[in-house]
N, C-alpha and C. Protein backbone atom coordinates (compact mmCIF):
# COMPACT_ATOMS: atom_id res chain seq x y z
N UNK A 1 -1.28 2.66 23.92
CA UNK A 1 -0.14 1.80 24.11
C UNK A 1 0.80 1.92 22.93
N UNK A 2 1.90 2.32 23.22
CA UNK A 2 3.14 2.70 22.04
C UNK A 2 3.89 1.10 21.38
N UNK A 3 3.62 0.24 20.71
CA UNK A 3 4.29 -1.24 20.50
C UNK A 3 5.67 -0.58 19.13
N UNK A 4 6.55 -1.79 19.70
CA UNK A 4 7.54 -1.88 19.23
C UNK A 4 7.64 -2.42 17.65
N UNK A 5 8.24 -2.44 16.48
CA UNK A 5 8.01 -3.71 15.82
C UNK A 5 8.73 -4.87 16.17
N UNK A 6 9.15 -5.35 17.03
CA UNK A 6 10.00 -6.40 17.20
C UNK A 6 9.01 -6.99 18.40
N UNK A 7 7.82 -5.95 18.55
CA UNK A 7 7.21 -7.27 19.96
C UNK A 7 5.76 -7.28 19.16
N UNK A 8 5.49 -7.08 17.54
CA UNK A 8 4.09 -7.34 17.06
C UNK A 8 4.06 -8.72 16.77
N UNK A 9 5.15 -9.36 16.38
CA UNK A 9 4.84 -10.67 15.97
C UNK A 9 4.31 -11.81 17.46
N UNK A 10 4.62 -11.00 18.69
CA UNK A 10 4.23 -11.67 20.08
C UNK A 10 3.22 -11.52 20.03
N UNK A 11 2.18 -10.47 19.94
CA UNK A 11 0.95 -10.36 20.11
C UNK A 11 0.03 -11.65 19.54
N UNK A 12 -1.65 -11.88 20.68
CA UNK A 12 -2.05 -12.91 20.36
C UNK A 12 -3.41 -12.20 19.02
N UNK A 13 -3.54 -13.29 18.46
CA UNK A 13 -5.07 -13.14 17.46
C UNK A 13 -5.57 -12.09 17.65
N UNK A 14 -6.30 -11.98 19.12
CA UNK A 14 -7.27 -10.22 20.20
C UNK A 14 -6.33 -9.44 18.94
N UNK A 15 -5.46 -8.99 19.19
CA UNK A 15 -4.65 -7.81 19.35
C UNK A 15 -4.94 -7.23 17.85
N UNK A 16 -5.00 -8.49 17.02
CA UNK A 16 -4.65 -7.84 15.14
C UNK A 16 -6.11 -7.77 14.96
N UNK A 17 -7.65 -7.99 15.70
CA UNK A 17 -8.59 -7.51 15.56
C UNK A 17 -9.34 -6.63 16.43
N UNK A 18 -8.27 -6.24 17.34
CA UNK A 18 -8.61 -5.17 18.46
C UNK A 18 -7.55 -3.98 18.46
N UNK A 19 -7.16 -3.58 19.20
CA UNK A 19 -5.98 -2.50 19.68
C UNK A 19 -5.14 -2.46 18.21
N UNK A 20 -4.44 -3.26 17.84
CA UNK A 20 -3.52 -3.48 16.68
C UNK A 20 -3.87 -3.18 15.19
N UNK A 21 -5.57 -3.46 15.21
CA UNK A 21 -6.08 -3.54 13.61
C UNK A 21 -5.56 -2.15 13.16
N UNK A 22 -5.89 -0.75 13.39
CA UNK A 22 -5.91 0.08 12.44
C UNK A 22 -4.40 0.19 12.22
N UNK A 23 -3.38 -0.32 12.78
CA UNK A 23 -2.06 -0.09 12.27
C UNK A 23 -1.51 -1.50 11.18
N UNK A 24 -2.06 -2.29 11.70
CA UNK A 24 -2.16 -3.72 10.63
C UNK A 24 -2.52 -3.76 9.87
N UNK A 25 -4.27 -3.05 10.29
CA UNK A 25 -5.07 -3.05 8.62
C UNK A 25 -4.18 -2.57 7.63
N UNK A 26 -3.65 -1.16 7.89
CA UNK A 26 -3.01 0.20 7.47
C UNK A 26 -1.81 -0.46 6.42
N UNK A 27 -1.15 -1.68 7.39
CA UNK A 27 -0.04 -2.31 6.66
C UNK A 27 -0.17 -3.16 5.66
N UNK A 28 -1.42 -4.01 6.04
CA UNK A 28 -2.07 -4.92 4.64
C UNK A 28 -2.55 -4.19 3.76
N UNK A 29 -3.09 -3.10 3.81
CA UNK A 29 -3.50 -2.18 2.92
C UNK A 29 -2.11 -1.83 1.72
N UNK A 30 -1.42 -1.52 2.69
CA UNK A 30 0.04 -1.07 1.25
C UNK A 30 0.52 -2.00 0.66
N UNK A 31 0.42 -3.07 1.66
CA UNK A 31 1.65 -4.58 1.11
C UNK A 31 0.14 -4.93 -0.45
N UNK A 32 -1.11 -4.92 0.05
CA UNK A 32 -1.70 -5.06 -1.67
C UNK A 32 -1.48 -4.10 -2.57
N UNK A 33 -1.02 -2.89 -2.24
CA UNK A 33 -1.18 -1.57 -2.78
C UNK A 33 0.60 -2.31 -3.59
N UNK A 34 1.49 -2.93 -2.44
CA UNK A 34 2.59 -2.94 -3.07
C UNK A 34 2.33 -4.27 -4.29
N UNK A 35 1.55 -5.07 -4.14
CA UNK A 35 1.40 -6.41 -4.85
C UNK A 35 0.79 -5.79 -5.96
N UNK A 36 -0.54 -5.06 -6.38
CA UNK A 36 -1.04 -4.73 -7.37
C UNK A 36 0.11 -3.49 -8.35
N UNK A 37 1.11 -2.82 -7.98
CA UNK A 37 2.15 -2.39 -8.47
C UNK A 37 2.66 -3.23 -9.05
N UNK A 38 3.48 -3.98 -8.14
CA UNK A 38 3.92 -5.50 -9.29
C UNK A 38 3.97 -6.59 -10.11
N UNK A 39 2.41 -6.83 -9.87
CA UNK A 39 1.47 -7.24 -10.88
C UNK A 39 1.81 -6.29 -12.41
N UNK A 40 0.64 -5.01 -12.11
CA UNK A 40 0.56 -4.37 -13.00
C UNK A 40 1.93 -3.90 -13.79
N UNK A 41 3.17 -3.90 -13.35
CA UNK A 41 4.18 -4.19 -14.22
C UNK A 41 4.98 -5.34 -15.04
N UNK A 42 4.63 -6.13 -14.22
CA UNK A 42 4.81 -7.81 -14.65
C UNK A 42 3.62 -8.02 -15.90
N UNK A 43 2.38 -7.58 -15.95
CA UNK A 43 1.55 -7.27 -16.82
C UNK A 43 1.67 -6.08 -17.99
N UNK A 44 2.20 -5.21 -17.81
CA UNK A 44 2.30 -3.78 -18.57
C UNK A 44 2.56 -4.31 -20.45
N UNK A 45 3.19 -4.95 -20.46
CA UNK A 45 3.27 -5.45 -21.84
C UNK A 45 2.03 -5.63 -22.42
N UNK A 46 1.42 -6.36 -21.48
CA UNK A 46 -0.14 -7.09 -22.18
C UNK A 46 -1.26 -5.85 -22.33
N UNK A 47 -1.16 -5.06 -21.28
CA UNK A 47 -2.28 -4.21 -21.57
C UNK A 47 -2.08 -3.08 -22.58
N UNK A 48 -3.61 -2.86 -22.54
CA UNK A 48 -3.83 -2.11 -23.77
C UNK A 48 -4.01 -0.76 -23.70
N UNK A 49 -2.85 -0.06 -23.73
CA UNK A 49 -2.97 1.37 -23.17
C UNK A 49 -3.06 2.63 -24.49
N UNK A 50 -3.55 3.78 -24.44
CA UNK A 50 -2.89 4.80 -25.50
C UNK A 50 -1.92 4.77 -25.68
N UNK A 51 -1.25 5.09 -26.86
CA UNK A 51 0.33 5.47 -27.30
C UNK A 51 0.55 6.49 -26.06
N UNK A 52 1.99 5.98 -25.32
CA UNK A 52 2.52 6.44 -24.54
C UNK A 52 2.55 6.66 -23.15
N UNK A 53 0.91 6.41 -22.84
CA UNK A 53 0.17 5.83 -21.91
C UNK A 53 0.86 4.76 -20.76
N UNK A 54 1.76 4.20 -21.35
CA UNK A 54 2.54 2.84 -20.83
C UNK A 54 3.63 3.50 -19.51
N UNK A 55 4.31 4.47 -20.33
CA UNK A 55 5.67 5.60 -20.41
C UNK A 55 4.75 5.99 -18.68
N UNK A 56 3.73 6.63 -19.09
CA UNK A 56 3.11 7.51 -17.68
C UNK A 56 2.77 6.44 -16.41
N UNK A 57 2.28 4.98 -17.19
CA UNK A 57 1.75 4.47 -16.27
C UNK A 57 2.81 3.94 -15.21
N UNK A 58 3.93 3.53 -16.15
CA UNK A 58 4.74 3.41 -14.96
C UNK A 58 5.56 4.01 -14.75
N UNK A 59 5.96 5.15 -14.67
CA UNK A 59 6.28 6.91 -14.22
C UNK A 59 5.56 7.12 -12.68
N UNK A 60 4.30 7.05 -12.75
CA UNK A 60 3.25 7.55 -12.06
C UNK A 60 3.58 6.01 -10.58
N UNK A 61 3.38 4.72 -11.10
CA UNK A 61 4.08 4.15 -10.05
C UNK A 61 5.16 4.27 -9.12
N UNK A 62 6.25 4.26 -10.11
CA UNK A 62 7.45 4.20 -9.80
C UNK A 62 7.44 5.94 -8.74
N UNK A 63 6.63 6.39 -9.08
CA UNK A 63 6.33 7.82 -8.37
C UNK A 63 6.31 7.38 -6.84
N UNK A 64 5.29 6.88 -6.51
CA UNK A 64 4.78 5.46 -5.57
C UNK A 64 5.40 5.20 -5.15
N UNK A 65 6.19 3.87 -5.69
CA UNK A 65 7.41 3.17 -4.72
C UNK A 65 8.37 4.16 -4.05
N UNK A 66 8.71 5.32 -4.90
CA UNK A 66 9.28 6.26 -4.75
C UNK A 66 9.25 7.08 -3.05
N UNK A 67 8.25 7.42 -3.16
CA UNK A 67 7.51 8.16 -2.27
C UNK A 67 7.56 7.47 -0.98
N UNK A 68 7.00 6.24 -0.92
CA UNK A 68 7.79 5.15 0.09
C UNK A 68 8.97 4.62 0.67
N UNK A 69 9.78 4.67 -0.51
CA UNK A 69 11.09 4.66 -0.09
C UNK A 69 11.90 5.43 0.09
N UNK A 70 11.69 6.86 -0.02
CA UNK A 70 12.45 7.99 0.22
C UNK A 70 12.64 8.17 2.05
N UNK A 71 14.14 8.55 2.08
CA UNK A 71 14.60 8.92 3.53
C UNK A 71 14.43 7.50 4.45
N UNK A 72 15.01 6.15 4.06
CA UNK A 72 15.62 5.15 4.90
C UNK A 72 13.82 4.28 5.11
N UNK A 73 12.79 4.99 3.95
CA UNK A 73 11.15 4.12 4.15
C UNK A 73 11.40 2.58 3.76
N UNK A 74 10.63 2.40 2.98
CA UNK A 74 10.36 0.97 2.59
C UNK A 74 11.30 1.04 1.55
N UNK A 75 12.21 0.21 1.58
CA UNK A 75 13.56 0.43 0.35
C UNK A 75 12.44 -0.41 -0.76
N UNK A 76 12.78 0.07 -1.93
CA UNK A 76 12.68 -0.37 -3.54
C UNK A 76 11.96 -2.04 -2.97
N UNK A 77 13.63 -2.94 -2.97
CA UNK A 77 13.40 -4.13 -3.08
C UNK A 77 12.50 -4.98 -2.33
N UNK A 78 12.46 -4.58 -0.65
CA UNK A 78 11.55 -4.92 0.39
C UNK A 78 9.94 -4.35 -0.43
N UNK A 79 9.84 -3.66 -0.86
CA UNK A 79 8.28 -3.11 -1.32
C UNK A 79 7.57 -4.26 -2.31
N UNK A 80 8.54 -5.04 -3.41
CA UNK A 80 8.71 -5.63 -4.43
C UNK A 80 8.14 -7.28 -3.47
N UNK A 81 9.34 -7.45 -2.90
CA UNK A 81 9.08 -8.80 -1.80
C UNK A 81 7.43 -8.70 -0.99
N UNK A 82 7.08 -7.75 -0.28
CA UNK A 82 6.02 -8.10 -0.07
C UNK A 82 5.21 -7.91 -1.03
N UNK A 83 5.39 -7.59 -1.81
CA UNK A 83 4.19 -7.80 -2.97
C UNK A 83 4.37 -8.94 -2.84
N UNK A 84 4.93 -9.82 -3.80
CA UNK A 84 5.38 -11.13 -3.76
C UNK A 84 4.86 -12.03 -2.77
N UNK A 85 5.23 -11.24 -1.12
CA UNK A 85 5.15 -12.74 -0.10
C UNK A 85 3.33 -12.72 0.25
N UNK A 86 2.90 -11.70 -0.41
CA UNK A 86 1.27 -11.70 0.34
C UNK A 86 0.25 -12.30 -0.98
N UNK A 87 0.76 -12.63 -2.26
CA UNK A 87 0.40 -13.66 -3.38
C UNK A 87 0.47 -14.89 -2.79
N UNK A 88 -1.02 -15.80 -2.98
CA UNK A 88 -0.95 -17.02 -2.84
C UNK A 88 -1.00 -17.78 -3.97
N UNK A 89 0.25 -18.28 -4.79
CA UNK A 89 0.48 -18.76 -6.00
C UNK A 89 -0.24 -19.63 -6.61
N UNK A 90 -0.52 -20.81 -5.20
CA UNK A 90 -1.73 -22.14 -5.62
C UNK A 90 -3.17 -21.73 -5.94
N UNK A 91 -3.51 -20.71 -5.19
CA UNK A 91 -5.09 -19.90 -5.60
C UNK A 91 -4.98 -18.62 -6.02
N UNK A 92 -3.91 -18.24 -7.01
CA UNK A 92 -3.54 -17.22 -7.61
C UNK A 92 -4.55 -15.87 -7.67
N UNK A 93 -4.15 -15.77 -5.72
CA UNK A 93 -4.79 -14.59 -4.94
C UNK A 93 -3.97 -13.88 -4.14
N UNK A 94 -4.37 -12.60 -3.31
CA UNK A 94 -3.96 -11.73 -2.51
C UNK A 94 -4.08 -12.56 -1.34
N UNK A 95 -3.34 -13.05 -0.40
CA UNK A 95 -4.08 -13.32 1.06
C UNK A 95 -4.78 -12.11 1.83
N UNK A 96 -5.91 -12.83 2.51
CA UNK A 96 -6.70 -11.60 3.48
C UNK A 96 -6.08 -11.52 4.55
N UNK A 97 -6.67 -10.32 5.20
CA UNK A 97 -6.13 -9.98 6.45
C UNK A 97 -5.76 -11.12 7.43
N UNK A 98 -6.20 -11.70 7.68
CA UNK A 98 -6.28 -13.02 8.39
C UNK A 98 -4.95 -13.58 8.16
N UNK A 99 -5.06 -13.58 7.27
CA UNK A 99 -3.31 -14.49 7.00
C UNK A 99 -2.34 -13.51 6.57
N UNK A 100 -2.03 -12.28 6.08
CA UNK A 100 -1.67 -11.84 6.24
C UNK A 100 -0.99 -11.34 7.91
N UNK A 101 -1.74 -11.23 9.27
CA UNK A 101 -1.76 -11.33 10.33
C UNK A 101 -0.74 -12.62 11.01
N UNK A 102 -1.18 -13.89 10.39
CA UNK A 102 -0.45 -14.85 10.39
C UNK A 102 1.00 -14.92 9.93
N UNK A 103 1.14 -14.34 8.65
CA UNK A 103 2.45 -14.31 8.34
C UNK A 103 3.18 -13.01 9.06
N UNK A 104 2.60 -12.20 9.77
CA UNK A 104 3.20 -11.54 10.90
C UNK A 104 3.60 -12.06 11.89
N UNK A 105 2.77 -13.03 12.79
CA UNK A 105 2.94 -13.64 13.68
C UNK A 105 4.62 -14.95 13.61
N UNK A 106 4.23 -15.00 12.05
CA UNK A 106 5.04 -16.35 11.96
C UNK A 106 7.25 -15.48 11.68
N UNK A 107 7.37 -15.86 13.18
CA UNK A 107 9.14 -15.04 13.15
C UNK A 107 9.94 -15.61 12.16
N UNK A 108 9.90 -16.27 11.22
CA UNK A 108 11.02 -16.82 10.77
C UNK A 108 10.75 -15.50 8.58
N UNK A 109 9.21 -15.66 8.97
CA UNK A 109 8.54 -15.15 7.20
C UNK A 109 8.35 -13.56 7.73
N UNK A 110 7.71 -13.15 9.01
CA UNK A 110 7.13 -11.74 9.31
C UNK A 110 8.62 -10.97 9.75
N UNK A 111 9.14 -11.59 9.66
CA UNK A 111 10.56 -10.23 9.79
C UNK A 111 10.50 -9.32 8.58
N UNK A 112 10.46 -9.98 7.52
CA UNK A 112 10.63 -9.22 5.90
C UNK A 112 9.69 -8.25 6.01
N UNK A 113 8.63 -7.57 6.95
CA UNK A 113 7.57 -6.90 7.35
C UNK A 113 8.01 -6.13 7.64
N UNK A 114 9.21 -6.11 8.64
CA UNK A 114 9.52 -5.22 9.83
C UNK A 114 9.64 -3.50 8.96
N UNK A 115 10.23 -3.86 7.99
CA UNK A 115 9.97 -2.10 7.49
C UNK A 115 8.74 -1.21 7.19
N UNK A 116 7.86 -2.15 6.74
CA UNK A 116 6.46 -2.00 6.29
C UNK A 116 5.92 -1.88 7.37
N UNK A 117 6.46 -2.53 9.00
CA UNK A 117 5.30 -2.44 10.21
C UNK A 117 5.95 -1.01 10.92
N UNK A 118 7.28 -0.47 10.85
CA UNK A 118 8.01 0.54 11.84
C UNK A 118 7.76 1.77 10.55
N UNK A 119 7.83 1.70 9.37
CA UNK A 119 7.32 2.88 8.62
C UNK A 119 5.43 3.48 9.51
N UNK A 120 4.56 2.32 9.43
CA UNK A 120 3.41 2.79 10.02
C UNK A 120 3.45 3.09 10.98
N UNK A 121 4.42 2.38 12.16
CA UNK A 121 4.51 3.03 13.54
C UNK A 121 4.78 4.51 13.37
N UNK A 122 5.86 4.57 12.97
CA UNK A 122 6.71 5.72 12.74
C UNK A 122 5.29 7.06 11.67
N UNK A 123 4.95 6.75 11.42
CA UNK A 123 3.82 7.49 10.44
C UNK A 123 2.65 7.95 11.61
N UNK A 124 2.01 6.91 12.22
CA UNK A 124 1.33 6.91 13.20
C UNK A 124 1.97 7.80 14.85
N UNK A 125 2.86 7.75 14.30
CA UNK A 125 3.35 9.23 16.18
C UNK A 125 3.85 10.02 15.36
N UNK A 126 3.21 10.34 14.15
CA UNK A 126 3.19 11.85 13.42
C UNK A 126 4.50 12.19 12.92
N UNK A 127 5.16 11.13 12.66
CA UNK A 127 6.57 11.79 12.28
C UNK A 127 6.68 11.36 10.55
N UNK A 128 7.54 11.70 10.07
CA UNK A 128 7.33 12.08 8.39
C UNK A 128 5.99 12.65 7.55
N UNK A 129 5.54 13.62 8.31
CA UNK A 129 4.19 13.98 7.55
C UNK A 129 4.40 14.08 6.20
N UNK A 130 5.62 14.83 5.79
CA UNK A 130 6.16 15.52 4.53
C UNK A 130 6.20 14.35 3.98
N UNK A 131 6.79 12.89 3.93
CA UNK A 131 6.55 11.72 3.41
C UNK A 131 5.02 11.17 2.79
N UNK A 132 4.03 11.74 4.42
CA UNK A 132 2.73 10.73 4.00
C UNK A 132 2.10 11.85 2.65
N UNK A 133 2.13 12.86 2.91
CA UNK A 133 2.02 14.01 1.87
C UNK A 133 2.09 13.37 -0.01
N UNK A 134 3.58 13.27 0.36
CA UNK A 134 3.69 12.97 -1.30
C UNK A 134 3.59 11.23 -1.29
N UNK A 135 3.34 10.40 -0.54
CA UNK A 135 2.81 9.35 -0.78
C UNK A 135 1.64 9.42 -0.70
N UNK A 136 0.45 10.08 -0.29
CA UNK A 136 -0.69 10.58 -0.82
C UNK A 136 -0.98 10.93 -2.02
N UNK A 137 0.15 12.20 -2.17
CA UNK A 137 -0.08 12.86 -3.87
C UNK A 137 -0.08 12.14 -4.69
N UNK A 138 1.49 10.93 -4.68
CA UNK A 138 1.48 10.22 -5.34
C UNK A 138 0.44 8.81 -5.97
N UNK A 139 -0.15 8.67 -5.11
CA UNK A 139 -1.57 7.91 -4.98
C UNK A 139 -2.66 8.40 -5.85
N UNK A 140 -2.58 9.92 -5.10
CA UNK A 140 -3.99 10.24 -6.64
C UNK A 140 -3.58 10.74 -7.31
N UNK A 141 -2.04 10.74 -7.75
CA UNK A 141 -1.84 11.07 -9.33
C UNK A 141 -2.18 10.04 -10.41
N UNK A 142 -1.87 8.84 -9.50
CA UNK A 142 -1.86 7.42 -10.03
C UNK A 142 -3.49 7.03 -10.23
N UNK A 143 -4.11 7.47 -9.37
CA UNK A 143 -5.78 7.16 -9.21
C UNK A 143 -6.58 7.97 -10.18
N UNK A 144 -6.09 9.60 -10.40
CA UNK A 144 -6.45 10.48 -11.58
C UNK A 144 -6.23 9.33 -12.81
N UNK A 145 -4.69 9.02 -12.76
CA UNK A 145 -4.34 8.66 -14.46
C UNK A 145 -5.24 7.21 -14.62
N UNK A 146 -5.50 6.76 -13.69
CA UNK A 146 -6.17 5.29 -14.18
C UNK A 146 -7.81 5.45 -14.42
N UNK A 147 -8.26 6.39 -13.46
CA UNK A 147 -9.44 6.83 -13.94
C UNK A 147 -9.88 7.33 -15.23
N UNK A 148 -8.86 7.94 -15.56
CA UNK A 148 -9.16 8.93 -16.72
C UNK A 148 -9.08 7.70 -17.82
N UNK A 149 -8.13 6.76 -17.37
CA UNK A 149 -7.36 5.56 -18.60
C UNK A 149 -8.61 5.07 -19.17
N UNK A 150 -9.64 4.61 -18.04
CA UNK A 150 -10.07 3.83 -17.60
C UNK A 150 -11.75 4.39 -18.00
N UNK A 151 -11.96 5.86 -18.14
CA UNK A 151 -13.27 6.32 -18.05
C UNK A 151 -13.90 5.84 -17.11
N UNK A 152 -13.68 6.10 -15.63
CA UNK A 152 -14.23 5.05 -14.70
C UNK A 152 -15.41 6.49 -14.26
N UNK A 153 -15.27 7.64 -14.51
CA UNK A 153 -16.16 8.75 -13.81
C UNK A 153 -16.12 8.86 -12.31
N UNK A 154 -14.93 9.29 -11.90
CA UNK A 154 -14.26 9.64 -10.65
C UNK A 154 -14.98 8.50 -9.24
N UNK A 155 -14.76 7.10 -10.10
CA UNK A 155 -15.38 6.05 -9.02
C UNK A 155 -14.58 5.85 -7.75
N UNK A 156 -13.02 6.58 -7.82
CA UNK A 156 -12.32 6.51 -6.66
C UNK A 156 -12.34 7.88 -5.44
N UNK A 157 -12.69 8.66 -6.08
CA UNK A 157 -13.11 10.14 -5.46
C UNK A 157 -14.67 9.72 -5.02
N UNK A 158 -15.80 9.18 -5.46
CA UNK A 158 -16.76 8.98 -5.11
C UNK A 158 -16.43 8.52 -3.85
N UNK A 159 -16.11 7.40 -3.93
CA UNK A 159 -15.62 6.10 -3.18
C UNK A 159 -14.68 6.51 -1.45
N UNK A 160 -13.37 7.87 -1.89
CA UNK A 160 -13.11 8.39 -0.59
C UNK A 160 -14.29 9.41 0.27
N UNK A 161 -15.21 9.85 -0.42
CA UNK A 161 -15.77 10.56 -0.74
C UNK A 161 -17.02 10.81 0.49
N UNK A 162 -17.63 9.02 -0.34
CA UNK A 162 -18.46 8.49 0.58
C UNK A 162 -18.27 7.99 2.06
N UNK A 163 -16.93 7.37 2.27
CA UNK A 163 -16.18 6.75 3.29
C UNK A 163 -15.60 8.07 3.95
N UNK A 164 -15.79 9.24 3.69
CA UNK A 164 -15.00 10.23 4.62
C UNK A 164 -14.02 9.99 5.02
N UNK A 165 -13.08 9.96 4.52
CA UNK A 165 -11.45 9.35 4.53
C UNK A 165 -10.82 10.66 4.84
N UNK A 166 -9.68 10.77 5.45
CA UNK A 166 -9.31 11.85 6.08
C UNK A 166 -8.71 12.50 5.20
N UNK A 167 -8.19 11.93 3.63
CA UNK A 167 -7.88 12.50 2.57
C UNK A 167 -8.36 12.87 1.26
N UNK A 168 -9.93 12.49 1.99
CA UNK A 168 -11.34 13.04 1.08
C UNK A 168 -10.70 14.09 0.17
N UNK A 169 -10.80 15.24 1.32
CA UNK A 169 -10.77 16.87 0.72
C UNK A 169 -9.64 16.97 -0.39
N UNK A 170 -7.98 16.16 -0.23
CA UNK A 170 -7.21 16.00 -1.13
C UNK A 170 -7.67 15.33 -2.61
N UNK A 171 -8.93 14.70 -2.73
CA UNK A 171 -9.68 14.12 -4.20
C UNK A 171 -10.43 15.05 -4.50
N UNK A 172 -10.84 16.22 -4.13
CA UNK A 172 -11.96 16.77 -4.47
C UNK A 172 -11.59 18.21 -5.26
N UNK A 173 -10.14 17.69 -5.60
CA UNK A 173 -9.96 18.57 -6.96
C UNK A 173 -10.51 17.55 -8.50
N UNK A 174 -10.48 16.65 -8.13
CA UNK A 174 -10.84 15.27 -9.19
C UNK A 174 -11.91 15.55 -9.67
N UNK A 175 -12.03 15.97 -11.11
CA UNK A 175 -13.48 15.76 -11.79
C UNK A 175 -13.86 14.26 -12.42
């Protein structure tokens, strides 16, 4: 079934844990991917990086947002906002899927979505591969540099690794 973004917020509860999840999940997945970006720059002062380290770390983001917003994607500022709208300020958390889902449903807050939900449509009937490409690359350039920051011993390459992720084989240049 091909859905519109202008008829996801109709759909009932079924739909965002049946038929709908892997394109929803897909979308809550970035909107944290977009929240922990803006965190970690709203933070960048505080942490404690190598000399120069700072310079790359947010290079290597901004790579990111980049990559997303290139060719009419998720513009800059919309990427920034859902970071923002999926923070729950009073329990200074990420909302879960669940409510996240909710604030889809809800037309007046889930419009600010609509780019974040027609980029995945649009991704999902195979069109901008050349996009998902370097928003991939850009991902584990960012996942290399934090690992390495981090001495984590390739816990994110393990991790696609184990899960057979369809972009496994793209980590397994990662030592």
């Amino acid at each position: 079934m091909e859905i519109k973004t202008e008829e996801i917020s109709d759909q009932n509860p079924d739909w965002f844990i049946g038929n709908g999840c892997y394109l929803i999940s897909t979308c809550y997945l970035i909107a944290c991917l977009f929240y922990q970006i803006r965190k970690v720059r709203e933070d960048l002062a505080y942490l404690k990086l190598a000399k120069g380290n700072d310079t790359t770390l947010w290079q290597l983001m901004f790579r990111v947002n980049r990559a997303f917003a290139r060719e009419y994607g998720i513009y800059y500022v919309t990427q920034y906002s859902i970071g923002n709208d999926i923070h729950i300020s009073e329990s200074n958390r990420v909302m879960v899927y669940r409510e996240f889902c909710e604030l889809i449903r809800n037309k007046e807050k889930g419009v600010w979505l609509n780019g974040l939900l027609n980029f995945c449509i649009e991704i999902g009937k195979g069109r901008n591969e050349q996009r998902l490409d370097e928003i991939l690359d850009s991902i584990i350039s960012l996942s290399r540099f934090l690992e390495k920051s981090m001495k984590s011993d390739a816990s994110i390459k393990a991790r696609m690794l184990s899960e057979e992720l369809p972009f496994s084989k793209r980590m397994s240049h990662l030592k």
